[in-house]
Protein backbone atom coordinates (compact mmCIF):
# COMPACT_ATOMS: atom_id res chain seq x y z
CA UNK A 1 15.47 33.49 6.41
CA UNK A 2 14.85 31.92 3.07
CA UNK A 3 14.89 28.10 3.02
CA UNK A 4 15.60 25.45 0.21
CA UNK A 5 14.53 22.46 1.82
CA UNK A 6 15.80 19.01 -0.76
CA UNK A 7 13.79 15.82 -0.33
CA UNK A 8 12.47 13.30 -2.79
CA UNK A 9 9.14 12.99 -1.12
CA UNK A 10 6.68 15.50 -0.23
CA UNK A 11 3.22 15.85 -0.29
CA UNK A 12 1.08 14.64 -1.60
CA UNK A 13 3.22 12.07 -1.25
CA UNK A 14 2.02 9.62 1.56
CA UNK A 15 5.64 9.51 2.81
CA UNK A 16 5.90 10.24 6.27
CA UNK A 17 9.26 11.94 6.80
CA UNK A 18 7.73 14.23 3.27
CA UNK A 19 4.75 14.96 5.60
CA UNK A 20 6.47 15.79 8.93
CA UNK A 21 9.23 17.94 6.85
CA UNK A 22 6.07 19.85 5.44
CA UNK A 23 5.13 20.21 8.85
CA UNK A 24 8.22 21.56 10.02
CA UNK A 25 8.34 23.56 7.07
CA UNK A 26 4.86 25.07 7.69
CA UNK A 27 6.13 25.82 11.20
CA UNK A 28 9.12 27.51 10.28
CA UNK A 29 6.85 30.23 7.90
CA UNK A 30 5.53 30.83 10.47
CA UNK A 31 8.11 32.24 12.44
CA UNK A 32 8.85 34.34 9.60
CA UNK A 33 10.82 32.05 7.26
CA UNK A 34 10.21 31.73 3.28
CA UNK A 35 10.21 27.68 2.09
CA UNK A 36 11.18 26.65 -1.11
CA UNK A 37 10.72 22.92 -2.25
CA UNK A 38 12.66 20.88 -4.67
CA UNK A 39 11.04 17.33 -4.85
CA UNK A 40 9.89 14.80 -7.05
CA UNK A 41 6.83 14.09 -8.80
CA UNK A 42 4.25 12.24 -6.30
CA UNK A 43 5.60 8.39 -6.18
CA UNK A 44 5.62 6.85 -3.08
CA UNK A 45 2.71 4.58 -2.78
CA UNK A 46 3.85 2.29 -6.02
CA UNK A 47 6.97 3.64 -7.03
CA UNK A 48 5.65 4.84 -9.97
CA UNK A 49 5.02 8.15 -10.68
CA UNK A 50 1.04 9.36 -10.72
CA UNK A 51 -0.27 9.53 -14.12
CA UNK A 52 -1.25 12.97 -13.99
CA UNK A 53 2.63 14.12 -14.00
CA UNK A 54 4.04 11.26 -16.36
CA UNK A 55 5.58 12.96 -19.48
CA UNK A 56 6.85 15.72 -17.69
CA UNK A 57 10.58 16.69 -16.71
CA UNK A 58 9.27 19.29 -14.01
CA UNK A 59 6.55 21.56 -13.01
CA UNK A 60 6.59 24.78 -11.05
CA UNK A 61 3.69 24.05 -7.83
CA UNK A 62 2.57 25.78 -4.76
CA UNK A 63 1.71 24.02 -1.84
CA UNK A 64 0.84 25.90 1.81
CA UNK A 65 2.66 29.16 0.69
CA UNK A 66 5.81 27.36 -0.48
CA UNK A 67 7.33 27.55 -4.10
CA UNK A 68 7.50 23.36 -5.16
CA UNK A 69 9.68 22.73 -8.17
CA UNK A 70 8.68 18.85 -8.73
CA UNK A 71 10.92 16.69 -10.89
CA UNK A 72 10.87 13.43 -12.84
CA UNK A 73 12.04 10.61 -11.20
CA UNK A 74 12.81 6.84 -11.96
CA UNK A 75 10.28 4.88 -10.46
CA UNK A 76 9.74 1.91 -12.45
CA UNK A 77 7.00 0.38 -10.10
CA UNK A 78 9.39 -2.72 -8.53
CA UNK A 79 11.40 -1.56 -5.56
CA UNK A 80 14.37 -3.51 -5.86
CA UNK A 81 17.30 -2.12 -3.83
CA UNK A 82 19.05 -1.12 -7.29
CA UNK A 83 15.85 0.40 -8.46
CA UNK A 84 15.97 2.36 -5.37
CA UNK A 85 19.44 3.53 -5.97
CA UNK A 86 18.98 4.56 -9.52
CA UNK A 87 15.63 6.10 -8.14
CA UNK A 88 17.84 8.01 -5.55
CA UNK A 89 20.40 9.40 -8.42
CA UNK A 90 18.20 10.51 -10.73
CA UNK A 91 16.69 12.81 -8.00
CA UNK A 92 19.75 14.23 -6.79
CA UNK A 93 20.99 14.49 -10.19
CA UNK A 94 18.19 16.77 -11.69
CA UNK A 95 17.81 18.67 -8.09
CA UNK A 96 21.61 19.62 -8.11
CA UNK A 97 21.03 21.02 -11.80
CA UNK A 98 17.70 23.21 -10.83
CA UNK A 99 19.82 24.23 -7.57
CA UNK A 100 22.40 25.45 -9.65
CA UNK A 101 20.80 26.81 -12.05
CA UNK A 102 18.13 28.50 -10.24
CA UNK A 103 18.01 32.28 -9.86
CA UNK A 104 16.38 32.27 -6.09
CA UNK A 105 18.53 33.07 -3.32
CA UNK A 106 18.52 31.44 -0.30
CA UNK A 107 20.06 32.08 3.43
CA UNK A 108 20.23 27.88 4.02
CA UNK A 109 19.69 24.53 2.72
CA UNK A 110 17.93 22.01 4.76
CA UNK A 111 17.84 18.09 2.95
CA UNK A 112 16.72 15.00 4.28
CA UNK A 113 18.86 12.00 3.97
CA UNK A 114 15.63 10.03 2.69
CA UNK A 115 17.51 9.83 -0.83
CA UNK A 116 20.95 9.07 0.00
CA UNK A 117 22.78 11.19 -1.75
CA UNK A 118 21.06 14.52 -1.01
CA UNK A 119 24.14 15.79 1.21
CA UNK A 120 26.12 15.88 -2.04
CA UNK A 121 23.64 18.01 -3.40
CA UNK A 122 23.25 20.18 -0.64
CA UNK A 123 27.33 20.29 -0.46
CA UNK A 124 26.75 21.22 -3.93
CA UNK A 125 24.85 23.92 -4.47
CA UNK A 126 25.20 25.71 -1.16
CA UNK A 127 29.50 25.65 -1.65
CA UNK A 128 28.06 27.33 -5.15
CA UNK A 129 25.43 29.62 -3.58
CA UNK A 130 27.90 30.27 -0.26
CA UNK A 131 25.03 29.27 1.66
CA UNK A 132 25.38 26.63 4.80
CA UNK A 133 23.22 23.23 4.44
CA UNK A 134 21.87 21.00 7.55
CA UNK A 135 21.68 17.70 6.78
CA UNK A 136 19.13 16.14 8.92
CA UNK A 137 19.97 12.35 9.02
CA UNK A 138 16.41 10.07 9.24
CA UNK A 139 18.56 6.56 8.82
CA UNK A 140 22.16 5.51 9.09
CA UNK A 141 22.92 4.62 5.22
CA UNK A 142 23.97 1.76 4.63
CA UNK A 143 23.58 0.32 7.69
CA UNK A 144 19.89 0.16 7.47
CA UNK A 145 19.69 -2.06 4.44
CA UNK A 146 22.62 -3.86 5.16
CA UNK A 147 20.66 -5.01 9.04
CA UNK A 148 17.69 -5.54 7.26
CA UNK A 149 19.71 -8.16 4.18
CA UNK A 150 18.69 -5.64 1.24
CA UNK A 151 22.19 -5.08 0.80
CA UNK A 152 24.66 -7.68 0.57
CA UNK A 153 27.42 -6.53 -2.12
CA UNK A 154 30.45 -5.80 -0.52
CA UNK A 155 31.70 -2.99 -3.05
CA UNK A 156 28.52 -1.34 -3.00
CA UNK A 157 28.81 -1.34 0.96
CA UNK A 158 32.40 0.18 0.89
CA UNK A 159 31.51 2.64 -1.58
CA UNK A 160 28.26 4.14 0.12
CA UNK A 161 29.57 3.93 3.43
CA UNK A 162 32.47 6.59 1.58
CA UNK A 163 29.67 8.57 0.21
CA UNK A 164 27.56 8.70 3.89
CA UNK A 165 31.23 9.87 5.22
CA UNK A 166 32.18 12.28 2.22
CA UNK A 167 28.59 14.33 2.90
CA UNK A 168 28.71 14.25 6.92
CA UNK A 169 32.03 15.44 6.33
CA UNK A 170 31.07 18.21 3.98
CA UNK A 171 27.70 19.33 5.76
CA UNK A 172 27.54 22.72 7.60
CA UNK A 173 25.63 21.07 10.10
CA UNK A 174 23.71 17.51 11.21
CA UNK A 175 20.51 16.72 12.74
CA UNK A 176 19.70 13.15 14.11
CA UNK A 177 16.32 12.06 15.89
CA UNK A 178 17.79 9.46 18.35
CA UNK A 179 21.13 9.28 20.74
CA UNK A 180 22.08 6.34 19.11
CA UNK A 181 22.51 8.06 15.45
CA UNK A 182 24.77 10.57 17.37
CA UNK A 183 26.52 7.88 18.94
CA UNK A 184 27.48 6.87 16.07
CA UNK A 185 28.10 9.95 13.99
CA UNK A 186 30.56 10.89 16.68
CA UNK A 187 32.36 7.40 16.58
CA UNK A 188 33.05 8.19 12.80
CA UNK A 189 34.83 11.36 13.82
CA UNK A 190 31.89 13.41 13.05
CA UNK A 191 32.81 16.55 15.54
CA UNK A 192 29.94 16.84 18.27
CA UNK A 193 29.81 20.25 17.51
CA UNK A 194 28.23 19.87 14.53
CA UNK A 195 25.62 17.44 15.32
CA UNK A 196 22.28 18.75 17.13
CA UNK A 197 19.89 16.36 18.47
CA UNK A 198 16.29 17.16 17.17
CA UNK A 199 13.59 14.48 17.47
CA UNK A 200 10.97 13.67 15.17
CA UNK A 201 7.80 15.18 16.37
CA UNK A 202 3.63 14.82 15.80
CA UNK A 203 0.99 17.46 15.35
CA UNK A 204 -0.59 17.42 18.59
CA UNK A 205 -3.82 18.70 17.17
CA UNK A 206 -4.11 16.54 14.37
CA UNK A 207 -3.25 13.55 16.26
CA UNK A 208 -5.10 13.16 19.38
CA UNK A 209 -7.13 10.39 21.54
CA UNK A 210 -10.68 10.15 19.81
CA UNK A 211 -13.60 7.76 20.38
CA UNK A 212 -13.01 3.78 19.08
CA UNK A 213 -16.35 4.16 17.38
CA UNK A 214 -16.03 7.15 14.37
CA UNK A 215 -16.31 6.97 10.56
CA UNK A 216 -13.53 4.71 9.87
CA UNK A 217 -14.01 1.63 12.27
CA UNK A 218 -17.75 1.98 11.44
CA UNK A 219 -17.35 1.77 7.56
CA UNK A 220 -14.54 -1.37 8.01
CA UNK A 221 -16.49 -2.87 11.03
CA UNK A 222 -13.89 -2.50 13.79
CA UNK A 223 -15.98 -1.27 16.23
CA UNK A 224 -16.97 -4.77 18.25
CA UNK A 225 -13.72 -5.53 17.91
CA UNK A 226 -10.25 -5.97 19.17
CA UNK A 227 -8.15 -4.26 16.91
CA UNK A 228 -3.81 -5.05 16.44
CA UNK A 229 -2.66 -2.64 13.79
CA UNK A 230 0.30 -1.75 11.35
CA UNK A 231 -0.04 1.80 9.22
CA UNK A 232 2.59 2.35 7.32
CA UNK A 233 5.09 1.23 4.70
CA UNK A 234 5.29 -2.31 3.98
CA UNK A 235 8.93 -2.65 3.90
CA UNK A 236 11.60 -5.29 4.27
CA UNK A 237 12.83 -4.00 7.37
CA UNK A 238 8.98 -4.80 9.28
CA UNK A 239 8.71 -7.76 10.96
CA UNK A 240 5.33 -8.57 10.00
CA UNK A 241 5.65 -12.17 8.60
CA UNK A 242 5.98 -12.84 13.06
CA UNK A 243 2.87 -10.54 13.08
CA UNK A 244 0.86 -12.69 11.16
CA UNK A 245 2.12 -15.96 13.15
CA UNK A 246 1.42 -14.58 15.68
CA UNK A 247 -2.48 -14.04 14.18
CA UNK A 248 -2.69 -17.65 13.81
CA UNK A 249 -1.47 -18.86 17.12
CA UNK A 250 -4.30 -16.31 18.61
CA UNK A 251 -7.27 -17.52 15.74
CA UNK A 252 -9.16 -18.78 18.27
CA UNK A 253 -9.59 -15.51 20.19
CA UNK A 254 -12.21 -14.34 17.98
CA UNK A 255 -12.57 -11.19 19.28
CA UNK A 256 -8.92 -9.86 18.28
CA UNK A 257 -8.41 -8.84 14.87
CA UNK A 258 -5.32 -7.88 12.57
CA UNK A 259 -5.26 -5.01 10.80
CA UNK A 260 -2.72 -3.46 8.01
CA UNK A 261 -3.32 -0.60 6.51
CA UNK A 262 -0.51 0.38 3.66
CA UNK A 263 1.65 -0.68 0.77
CA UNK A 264 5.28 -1.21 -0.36
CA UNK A 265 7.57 -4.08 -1.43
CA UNK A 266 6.82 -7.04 1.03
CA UNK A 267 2.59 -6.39 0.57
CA UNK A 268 2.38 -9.29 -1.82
CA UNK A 269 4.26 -11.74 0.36
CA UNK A 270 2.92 -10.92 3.46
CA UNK A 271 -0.50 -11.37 1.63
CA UNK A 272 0.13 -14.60 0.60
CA UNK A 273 1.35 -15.61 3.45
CA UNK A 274 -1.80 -14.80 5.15
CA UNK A 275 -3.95 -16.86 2.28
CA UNK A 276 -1.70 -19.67 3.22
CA UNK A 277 -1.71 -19.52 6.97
CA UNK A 278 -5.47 -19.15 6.21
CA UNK A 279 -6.47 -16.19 8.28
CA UNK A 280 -9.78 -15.27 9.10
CA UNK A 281 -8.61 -12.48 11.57
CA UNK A 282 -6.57 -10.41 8.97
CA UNK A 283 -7.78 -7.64 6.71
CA UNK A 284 -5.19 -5.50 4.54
CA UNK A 285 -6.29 -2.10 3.30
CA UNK A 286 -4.13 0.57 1.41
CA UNK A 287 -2.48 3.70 2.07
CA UNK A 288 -5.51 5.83 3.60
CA UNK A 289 -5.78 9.75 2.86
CA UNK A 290 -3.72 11.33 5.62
CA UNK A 291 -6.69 13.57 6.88
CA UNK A 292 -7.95 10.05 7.99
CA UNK A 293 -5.42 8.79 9.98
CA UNK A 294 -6.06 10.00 13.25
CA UNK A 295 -9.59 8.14 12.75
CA UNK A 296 -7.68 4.88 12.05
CA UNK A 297 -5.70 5.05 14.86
CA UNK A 298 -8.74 5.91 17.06
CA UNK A 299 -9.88 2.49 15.61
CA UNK A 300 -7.29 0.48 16.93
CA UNK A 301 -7.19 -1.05 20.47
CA UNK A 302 -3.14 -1.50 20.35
CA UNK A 303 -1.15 -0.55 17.53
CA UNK A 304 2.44 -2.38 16.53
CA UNK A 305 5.63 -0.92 15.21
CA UNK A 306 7.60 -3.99 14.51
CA UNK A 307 10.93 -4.73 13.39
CA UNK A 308 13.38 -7.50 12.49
CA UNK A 309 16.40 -7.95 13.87
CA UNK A 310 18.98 -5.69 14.15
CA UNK A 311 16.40 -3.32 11.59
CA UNK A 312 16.06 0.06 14.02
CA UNK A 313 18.95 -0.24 15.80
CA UNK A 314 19.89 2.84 13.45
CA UNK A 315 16.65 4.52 12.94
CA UNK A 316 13.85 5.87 15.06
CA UNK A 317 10.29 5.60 13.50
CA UNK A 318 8.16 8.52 13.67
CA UNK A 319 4.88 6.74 13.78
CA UNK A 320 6.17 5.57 17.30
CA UNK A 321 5.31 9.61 18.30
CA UNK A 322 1.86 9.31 15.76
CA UNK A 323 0.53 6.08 18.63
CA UNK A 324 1.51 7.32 21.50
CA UNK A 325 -0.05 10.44 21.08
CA UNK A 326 -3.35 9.09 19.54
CA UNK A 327 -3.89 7.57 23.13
CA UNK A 328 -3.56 3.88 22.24
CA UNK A 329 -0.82 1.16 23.59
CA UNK A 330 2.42 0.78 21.86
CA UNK A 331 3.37 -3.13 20.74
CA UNK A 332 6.83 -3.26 19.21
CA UNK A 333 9.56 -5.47 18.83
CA UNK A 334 13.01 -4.41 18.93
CA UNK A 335 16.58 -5.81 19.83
CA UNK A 336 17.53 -4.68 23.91
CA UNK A 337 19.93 -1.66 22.97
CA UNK A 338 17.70 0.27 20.53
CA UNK A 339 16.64 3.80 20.76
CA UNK A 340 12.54 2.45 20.60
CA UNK A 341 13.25 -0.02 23.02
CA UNK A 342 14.09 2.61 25.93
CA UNK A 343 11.56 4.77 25.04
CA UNK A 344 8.84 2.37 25.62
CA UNK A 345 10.39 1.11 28.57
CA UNK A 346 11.27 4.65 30.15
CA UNK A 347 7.80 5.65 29.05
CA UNK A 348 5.89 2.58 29.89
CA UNK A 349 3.59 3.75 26.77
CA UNK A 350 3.56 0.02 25.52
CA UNK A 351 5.19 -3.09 25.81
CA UNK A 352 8.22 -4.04 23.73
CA UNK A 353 9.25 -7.69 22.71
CA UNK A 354 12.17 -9.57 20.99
CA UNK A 355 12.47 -9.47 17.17
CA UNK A 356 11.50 -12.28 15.48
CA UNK A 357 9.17 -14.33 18.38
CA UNK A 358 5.79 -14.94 17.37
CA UNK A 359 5.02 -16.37 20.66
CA UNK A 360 6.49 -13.53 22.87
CA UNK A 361 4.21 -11.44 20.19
CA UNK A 362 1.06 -13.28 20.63
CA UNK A 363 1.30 -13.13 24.68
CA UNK A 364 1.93 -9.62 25.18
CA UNK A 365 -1.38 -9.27 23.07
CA UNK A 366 -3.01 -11.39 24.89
CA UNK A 367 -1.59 -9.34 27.89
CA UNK A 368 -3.16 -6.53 26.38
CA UNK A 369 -6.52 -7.90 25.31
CA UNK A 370 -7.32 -9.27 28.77
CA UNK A 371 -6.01 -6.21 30.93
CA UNK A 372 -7.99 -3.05 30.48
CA UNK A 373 -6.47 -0.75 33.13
CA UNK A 374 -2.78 -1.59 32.00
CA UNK A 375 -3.62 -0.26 28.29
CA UNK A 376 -5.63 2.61 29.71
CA UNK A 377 -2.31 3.58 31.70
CA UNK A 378 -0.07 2.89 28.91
CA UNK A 379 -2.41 4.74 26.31
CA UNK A 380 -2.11 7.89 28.77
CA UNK A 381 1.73 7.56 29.68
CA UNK A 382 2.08 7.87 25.74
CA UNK A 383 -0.05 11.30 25.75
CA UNK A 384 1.85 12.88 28.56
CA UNK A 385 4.85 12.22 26.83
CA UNK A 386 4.31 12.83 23.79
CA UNK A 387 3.05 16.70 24.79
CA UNK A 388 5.96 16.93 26.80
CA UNK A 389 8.83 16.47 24.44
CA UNK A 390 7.52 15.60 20.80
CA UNK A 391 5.31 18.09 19.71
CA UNK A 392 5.85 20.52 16.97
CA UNK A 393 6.29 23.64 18.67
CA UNK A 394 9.34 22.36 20.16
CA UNK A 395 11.21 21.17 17.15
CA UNK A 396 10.09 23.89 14.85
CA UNK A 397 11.67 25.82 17.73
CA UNK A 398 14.59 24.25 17.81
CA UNK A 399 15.04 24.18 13.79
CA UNK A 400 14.08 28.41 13.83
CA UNK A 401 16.89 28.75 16.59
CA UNK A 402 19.58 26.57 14.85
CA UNK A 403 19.30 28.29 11.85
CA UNK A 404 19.88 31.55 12.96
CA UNK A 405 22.42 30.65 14.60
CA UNK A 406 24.29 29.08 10.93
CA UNK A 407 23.08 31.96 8.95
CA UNK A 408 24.13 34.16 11.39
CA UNK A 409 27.70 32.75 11.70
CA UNK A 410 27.94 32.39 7.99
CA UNK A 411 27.34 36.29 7.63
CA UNK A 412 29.86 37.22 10.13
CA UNK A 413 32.33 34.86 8.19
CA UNK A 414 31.88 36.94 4.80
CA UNK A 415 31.69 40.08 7.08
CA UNK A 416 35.74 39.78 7.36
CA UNK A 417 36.91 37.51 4.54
């Protein structure tokens, strides 16, 4: 089959649904499948576009055997919400032209929902190529920024909550990565028909338990000690201002240190915050090269995935599958009904606390810090399951079988029209 997959970040974007979509993608060739991109010019880490494709409306790329058509995009360097938004339409505005207009033919159109308003461009050009489009759903839009109190104009919540509707509506098919998503799909009168349940996933051989002494703790010395860390975006919806209370409350535990490792809109605060809490036990670093990251995870003792309240109760972060399968503990903090919540406590990979509690935060490191066997088991609880259901094989697996199984119902369709 020949695939156009839509998403405005892909590598070498740091993004990590770009990267596990390039995964998937990589998968899917090779079952047989041709790839074709169309993304956006490398952005992510500043939201600004790299200088080495400013100027440029679009350029033609190649990137592990798939054809990459890379477009401009707004990225004016602040990431307001509206920013984001016009960021969002320019993308899907100049992707729905080269769709159109683009002489390739495709069997299927897979687009993440990481822009908003990519199901309106795959509606778009597949009802013009006759093609069926998945729409694999990452977040519930616009009930993520609405949780995390990015979002507070009433109009503009009406109105995208019609536009989420209008392009579930029109898609051939959905994916979602948790139950709850599909909960609430179906209580929008989404038919459960067309929704599959497909987790995110990790690259078991990428990721994988290595020694807490390697290249990376050795060149930021972490080896001697007790290592808490966040890798990833540094967005609104992370709870990481409780993080670094909880840093101070523990400053005279001199063993355990903070780490975070990444970039995005709350950096700046949270660093200030850290100058004026005066921590000695808190280091921030940048976005690291991906082919490092299994070494910083190695470095860590316990990593966190922590959100505020109400902030993943529609979403399911795919670094959750990244920790548990790099052999470490699991910290998060989540509200009681949330998809993370019962994995960790099903899996016993970690230990999950309220939203919002420095002090509930600080014990369950403490926890951590002074029990050795308990991490050990939850380190290895995290493995086990994340072989068992999250790996790559299975979801490329399940993505190669559900797209037969559209293409092959679309052709039958034409067959006697």
């Amino acid at each position: 089959m020949r695939i156009l997959l839509v998403i405005i970040q892909f590598p070498p974007d740091v993004n990590s649904t770009g990267i596990l979509m390039s995964q998937l993608c990589e998968g899917l060739m090779a079952q047989g499948h041709e790839v074709s991109v169309i993304t956006t010019f490398p952005h992510y880490e500043k939201f600004r576009v790299w200088k080495e494709y400013r100027g440029r409306l679009f350029e033609q790329d190649r990137f592990q055997g798939m054809d990459v058509l890379r477009l401009w995009v707004y990225a004016p360097g602040n990431k307001s919400m509206f920013n984001r938004l016009l960021s969002y339409l320019s993308f899907n505005a100049l992707a729905t032209v080269a769709g159109l207009l683009s002489r390739k033919q495709w069997d299927v159109i897979l687009c993440t929902n990481g822009s908003f308003f990519s199901g309106l461009t795959g509606w778009l050009v597949g009802r013009s190529k006759r093609i069926p489009f998945i729409y694999n759903v990452q977040d519930l839009y616009p009930e993520v920024p609405v949780q995390a109190n990015q979002l507070r104009n009433s109009w503009a919540i009406t109105a995208l909550r019609k536009i989420a509707l209008f392009m579930y509506r029109r898609a051939t098919h959905i994916t979602v990565i948790s139950p709850t998503m599909r909960d609430s799909l179906l209580s929008k009168g989404v038919p459960e028909e067309k929704i599959t349940l497909i987790p995110n996933f990790v690259d078991l051989d990428f990721i994988r338990p290595l020694p807490k002494v390697n290249p990376f703790s050795q060149q930021h010395a972490l080896c001697d000690k007790f290592v808490i860390t966040h890798a990833g975006n540094l967005g609104y919806v992370y709870d990481l201002e409780t993080l670094l209370e909880a840093a101070a409350l523990l400053a005279e535990e001199k063993q355990i240190f903070f780490l975070i490792v990444g970039d995005g809109v709350a950096r700046a605060g949270l660093q200030q915050k850290a100058e004026a809490l005066r921590l000695q036990n808190v280091a921030f670093l940048p976005f690291q090269p991906h082919e490092l990251l299994p070494y910083l995870r190695a470095s860590s003792d316990v990593q966190v995935s922590l959100y505020k309240n109400g902030s993943v109760k529609h979403s399911m972060p795919s670094k959750v599958y990244e920790i548990m399968a790099s052999g470490r503990p699991l910290l998060a903090s989540s509200e009681m009904d949330s998809d993370l919540r019962q994995l960790v406590e099903q899996t016993r990979c970690g230990i999950c606390v309220e939203p919002e509690n420095a002090e509930q935060l600080a014990t369950a490191i403490l926890t951590l810090y002074r029990n050795h066997p308990l991490r050990e088991q939850m380190a290895q609880n995290g493995r086990r399951i994340a072989e068992q259901y999250y790996s790559k094989q299975a979801v490329v697996q399940a993505y190669h079988h559900l797209i037969q199984r559209l293409v092959g119902e679309k052709r039958a369709s034409h067959s006697y029209s």
